[in-house]
PDB file of N, CA and C in Angstrom:
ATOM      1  N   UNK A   1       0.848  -1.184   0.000  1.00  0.00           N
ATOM      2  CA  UNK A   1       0.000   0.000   0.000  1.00  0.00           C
ATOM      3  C   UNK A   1       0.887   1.239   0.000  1.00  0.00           C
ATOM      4  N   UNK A   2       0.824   2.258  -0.821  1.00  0.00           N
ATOM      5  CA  UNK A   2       1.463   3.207  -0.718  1.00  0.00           C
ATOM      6  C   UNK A   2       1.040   4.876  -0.033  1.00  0.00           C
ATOM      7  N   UNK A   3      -0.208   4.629   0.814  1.00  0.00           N
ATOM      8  CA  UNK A   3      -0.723   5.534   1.459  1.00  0.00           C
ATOM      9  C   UNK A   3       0.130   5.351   2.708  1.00  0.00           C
ATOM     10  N   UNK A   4       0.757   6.383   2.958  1.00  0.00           N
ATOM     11  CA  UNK A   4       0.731   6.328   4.790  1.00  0.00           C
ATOM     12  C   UNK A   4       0.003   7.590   5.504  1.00  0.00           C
ATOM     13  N   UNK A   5      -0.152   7.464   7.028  1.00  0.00           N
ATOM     14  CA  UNK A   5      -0.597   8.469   7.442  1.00  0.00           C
ATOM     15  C   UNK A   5       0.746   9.331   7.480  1.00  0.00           C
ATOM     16  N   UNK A   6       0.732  10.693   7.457  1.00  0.00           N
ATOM     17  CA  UNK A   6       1.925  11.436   8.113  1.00  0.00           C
ATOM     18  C   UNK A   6       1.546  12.246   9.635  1.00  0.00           C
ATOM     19  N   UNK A   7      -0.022  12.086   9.962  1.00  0.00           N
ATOM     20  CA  UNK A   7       0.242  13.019  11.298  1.00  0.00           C
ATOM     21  C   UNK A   7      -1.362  12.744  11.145  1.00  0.00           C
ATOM     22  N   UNK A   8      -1.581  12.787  12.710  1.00  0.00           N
ATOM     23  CA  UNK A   8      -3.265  12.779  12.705  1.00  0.00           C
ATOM     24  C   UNK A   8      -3.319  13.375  14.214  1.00  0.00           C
ATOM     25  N   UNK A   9      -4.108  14.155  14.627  1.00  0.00           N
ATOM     26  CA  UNK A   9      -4.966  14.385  16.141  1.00  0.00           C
ATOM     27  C   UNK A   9      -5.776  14.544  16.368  1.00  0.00           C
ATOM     28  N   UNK A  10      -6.296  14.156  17.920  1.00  0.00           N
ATOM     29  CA  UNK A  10      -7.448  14.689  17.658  1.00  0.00           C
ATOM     30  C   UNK A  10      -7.588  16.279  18.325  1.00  0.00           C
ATOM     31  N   UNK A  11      -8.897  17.062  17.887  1.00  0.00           N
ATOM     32  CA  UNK A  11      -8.824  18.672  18.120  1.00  0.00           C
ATOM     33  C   UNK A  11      -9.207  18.617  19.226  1.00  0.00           C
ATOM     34  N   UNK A  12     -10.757  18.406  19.160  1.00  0.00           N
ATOM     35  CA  UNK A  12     -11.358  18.436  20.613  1.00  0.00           C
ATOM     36  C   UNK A  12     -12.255  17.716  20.500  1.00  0.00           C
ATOM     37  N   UNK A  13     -12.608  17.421  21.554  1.00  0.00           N
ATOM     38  CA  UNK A  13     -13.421  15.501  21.858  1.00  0.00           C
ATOM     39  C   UNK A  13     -12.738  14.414  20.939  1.00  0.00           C
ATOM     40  N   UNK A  14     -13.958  14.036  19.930  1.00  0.00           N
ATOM     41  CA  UNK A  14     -13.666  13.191  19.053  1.00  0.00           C
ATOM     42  C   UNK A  14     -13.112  13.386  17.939  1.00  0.00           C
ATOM     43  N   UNK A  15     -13.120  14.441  17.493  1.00  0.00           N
ATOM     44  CA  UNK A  15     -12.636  15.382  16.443  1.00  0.00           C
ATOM     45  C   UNK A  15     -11.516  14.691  15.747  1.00  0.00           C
ATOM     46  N   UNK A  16     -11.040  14.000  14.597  1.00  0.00           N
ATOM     47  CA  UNK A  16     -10.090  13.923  14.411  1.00  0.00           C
ATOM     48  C   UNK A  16      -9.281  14.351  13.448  1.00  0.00           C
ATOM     49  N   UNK A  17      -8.372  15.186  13.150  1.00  0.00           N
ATOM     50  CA  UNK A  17      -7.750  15.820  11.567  1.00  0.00           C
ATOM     51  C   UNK A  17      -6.416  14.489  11.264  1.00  0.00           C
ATOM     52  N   UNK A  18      -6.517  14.016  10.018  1.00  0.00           N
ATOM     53  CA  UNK A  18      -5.845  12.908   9.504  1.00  0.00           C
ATOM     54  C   UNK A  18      -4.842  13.301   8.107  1.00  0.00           C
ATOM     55  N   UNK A  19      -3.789  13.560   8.174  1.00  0.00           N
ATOM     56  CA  UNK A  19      -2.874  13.753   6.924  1.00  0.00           C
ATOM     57  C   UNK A  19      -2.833  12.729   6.680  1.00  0.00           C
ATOM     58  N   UNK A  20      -2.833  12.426   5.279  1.00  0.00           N
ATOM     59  CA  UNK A  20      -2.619  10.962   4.353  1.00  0.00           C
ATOM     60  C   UNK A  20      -1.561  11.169   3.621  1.00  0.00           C
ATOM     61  N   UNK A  21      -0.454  10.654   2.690  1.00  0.00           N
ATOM     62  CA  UNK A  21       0.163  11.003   1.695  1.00  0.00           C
ATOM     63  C   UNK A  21       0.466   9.684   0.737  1.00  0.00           C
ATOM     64  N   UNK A  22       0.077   9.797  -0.678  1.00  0.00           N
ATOM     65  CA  UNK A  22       0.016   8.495  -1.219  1.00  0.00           C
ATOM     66  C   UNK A  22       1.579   8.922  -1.847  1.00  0.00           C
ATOM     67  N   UNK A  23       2.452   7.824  -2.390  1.00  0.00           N
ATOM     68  CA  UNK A  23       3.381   7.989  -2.897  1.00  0.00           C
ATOM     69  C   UNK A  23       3.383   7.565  -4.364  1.00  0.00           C
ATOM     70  N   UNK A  24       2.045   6.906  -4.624  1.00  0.00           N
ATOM     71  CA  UNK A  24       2.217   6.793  -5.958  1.00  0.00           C
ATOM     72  C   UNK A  24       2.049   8.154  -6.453  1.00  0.00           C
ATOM     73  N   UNK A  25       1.022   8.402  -6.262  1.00  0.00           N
ATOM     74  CA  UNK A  25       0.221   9.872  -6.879  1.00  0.00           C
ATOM     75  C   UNK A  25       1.302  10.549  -6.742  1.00  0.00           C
ATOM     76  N   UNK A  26       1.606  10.898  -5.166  1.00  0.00           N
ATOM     77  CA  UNK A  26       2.204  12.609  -4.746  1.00  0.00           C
ATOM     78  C   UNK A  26       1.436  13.007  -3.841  1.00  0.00           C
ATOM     79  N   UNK A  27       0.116  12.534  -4.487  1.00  0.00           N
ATOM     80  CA  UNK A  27      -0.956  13.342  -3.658  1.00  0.00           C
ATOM     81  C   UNK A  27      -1.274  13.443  -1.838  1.00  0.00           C
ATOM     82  N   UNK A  28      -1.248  14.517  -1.206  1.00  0.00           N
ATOM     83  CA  UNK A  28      -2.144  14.530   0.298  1.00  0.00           C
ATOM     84  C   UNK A  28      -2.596  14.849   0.356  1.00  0.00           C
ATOM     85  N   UNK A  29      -3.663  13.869   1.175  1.00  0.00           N
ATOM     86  CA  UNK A  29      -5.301  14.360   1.662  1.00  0.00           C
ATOM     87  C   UNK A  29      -5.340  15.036   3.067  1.00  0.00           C
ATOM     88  N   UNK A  30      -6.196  15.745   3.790  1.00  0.00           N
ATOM     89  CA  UNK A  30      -6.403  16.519   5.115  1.00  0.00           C
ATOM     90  C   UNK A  30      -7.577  16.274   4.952  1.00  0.00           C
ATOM     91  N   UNK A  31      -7.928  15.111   6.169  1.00  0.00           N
ATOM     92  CA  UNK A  31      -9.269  14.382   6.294  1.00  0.00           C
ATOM     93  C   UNK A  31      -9.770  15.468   7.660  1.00  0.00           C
ATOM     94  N   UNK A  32     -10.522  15.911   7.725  1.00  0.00           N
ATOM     95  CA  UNK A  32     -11.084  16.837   8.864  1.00  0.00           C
ATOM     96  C   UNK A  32     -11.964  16.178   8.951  1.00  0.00           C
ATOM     97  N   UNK A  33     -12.939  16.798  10.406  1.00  0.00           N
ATOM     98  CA  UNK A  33     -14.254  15.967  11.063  1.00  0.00           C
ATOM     99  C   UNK A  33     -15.119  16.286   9.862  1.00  0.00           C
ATOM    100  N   UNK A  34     -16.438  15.395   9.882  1.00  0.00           N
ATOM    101  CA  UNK A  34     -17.418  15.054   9.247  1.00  0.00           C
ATOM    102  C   UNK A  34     -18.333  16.393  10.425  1.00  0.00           C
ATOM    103  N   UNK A  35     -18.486  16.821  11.086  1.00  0.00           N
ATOM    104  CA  UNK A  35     -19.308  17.744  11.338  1.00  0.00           C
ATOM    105  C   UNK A  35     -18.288  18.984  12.051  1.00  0.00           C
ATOM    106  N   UNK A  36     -18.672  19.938  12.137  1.00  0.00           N
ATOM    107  CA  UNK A  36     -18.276  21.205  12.748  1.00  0.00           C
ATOM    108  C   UNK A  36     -17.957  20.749  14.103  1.00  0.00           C
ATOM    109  N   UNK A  37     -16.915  21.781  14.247  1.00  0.00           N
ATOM    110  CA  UNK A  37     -15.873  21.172  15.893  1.00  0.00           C
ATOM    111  C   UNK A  37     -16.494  22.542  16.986  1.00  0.00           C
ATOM    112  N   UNK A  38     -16.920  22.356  17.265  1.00  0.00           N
ATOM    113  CA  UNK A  38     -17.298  23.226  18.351  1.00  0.00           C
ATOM    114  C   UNK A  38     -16.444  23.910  19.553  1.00  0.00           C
ATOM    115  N   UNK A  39     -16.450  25.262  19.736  1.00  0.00           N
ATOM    116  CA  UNK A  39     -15.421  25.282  20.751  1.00  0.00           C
ATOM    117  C   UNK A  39     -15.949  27.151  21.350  1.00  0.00           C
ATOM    118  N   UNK A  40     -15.394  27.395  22.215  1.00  0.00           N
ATOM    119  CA  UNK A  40     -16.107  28.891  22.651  1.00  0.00           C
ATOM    120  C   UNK A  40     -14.507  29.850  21.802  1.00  0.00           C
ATOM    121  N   UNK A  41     -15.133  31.108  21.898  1.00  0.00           N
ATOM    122  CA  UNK A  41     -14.361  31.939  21.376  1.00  0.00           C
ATOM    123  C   UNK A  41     -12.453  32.265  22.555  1.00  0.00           C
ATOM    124  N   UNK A  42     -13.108  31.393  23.714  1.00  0.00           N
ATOM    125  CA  UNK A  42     -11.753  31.551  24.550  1.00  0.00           C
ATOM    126  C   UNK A  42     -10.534  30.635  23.878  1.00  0.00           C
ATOM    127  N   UNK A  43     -11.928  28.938  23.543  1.00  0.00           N
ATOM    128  CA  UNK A  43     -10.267  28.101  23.778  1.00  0.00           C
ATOM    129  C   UNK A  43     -10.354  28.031  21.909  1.00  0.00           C
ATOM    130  N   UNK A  44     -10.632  28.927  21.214  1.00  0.00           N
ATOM    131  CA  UNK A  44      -9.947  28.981  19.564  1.00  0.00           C
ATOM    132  C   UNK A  44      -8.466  28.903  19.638  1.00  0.00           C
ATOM    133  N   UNK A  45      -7.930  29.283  20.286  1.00  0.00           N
ATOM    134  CA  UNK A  45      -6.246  30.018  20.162  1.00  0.00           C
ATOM    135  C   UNK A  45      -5.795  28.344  20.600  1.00  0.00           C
ATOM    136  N   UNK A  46      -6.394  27.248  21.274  1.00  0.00           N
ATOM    137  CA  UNK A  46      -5.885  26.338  22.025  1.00  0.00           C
ATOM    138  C   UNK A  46      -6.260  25.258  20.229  1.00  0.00           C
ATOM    139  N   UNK A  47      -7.368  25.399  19.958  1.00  0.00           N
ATOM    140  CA  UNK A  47      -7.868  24.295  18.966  1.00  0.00           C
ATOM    141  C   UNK A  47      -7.602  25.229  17.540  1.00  0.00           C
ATOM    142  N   UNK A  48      -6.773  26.213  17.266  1.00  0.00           N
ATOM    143  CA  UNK A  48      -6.044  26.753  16.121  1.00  0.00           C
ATOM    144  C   UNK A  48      -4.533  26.143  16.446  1.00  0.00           C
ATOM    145  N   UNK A  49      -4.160  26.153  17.142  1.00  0.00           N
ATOM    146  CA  UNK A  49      -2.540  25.630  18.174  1.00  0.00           C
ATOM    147  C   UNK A  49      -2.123  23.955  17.412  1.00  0.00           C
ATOM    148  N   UNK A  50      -3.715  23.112  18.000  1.00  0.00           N
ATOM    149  CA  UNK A  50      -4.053  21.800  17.739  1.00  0.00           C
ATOM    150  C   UNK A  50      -3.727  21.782  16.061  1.00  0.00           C
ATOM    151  N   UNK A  51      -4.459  22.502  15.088  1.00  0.00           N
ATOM    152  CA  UNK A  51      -4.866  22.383  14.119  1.00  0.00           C
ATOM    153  C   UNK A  51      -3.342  22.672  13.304  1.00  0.00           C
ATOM    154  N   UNK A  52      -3.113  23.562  13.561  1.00  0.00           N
ATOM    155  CA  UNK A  52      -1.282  23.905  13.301  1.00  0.00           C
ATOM    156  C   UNK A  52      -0.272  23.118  13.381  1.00  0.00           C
ATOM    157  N   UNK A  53      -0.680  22.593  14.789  1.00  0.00           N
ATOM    158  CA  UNK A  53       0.580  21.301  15.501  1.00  0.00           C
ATOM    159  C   UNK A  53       0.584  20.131  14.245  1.00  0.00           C
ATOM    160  N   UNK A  54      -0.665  19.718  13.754  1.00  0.00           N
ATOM    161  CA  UNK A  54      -0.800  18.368  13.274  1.00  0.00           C
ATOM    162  C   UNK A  54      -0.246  19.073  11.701  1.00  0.00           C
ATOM    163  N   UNK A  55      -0.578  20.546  11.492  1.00  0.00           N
ATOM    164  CA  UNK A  55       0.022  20.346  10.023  1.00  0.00           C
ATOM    165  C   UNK A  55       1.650  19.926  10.335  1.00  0.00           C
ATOM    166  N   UNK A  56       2.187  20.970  10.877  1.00  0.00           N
ATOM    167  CA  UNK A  56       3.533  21.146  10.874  1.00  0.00           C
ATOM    168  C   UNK A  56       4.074  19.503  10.759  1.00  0.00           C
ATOM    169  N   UNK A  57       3.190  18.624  11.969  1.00  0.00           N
ATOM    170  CA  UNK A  57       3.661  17.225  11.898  1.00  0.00           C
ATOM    171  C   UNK A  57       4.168  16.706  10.288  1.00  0.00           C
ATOM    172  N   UNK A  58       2.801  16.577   9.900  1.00  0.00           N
ATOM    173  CA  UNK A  58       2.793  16.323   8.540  1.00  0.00           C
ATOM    174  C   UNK A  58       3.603  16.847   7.844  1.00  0.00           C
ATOM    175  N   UNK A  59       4.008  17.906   7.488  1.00  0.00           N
ATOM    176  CA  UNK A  59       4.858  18.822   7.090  1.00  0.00           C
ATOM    177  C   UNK A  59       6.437  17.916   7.005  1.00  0.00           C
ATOM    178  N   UNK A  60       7.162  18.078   8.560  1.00  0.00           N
ATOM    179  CA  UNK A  60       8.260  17.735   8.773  1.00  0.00           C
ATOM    180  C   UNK A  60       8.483  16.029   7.968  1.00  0.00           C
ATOM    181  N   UNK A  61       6.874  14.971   8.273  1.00  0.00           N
ATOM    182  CA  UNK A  61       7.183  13.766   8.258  1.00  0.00           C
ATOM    183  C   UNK A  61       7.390  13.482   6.561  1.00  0.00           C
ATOM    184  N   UNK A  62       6.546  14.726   5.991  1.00  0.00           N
ATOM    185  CA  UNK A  62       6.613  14.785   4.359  1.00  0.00           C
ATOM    186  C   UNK A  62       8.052  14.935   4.147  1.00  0.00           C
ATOM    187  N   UNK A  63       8.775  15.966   4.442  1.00  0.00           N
ATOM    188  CA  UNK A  63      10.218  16.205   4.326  1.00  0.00           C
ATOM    189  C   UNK A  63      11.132  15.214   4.416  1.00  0.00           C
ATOM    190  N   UNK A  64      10.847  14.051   5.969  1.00  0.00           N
ATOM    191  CA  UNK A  64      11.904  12.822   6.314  1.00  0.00           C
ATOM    192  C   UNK A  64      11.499  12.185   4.858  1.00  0.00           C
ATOM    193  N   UNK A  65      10.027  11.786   5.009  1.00  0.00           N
ATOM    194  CA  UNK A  65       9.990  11.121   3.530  1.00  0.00           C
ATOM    195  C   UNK A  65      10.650  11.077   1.800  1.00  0.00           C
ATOM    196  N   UNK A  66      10.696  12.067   1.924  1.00  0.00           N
ATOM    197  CA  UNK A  66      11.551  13.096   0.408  1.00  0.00           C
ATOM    198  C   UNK A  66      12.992  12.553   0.753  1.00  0.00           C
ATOM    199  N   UNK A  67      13.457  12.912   1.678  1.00  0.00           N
ATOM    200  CA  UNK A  67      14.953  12.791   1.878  1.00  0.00           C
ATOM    201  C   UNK A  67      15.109  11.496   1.836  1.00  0.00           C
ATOM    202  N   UNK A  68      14.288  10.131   2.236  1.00  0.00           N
ATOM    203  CA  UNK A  68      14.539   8.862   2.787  1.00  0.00           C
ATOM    204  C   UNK A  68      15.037   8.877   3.814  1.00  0.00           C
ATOM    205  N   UNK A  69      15.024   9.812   4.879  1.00  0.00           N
ATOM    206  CA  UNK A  69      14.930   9.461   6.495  1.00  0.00           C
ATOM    207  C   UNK A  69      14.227   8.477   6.653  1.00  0.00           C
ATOM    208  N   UNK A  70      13.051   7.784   6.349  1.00  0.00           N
ATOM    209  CA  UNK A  70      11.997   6.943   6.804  1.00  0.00           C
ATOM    210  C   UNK A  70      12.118   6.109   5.936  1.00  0.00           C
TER     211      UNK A  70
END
């Protein structure tokens, strides 16, 4: 199979954001929740933080990948 995940979390509750990256294609997917994530206007800055953290993941694990770190 040439999909792996590169980074997934969850935001808040069940919430989960999922980076995919196929290597045949090239292509990555950013699987977000199936319904709206709910959160008050205090803890945005905490579940924008979340949402950031998991790109960057993805990000870096795309890079090891390219190089053949992994």
């Amino acid at each position: 199979m040439s999909t792996v995940v590169v980074a997934s979390a969850r935001i808040v509750g069940d919430d989960l954001i999922t980076i995919t990256h196929d290597a045949e294609s090239g292509l990555v997917s950013i699987r977000w929740p199936r319904q709206p994530t709910p959160t008050t206007s205090d803890r945005l800055p905490v579940v924008a933080n979340k949402v950031m953290a998991v790109l960057a993941e993805a990000i870096a694990k795309l890079g090891q990948l390219r190089s053949g770190e992994l």
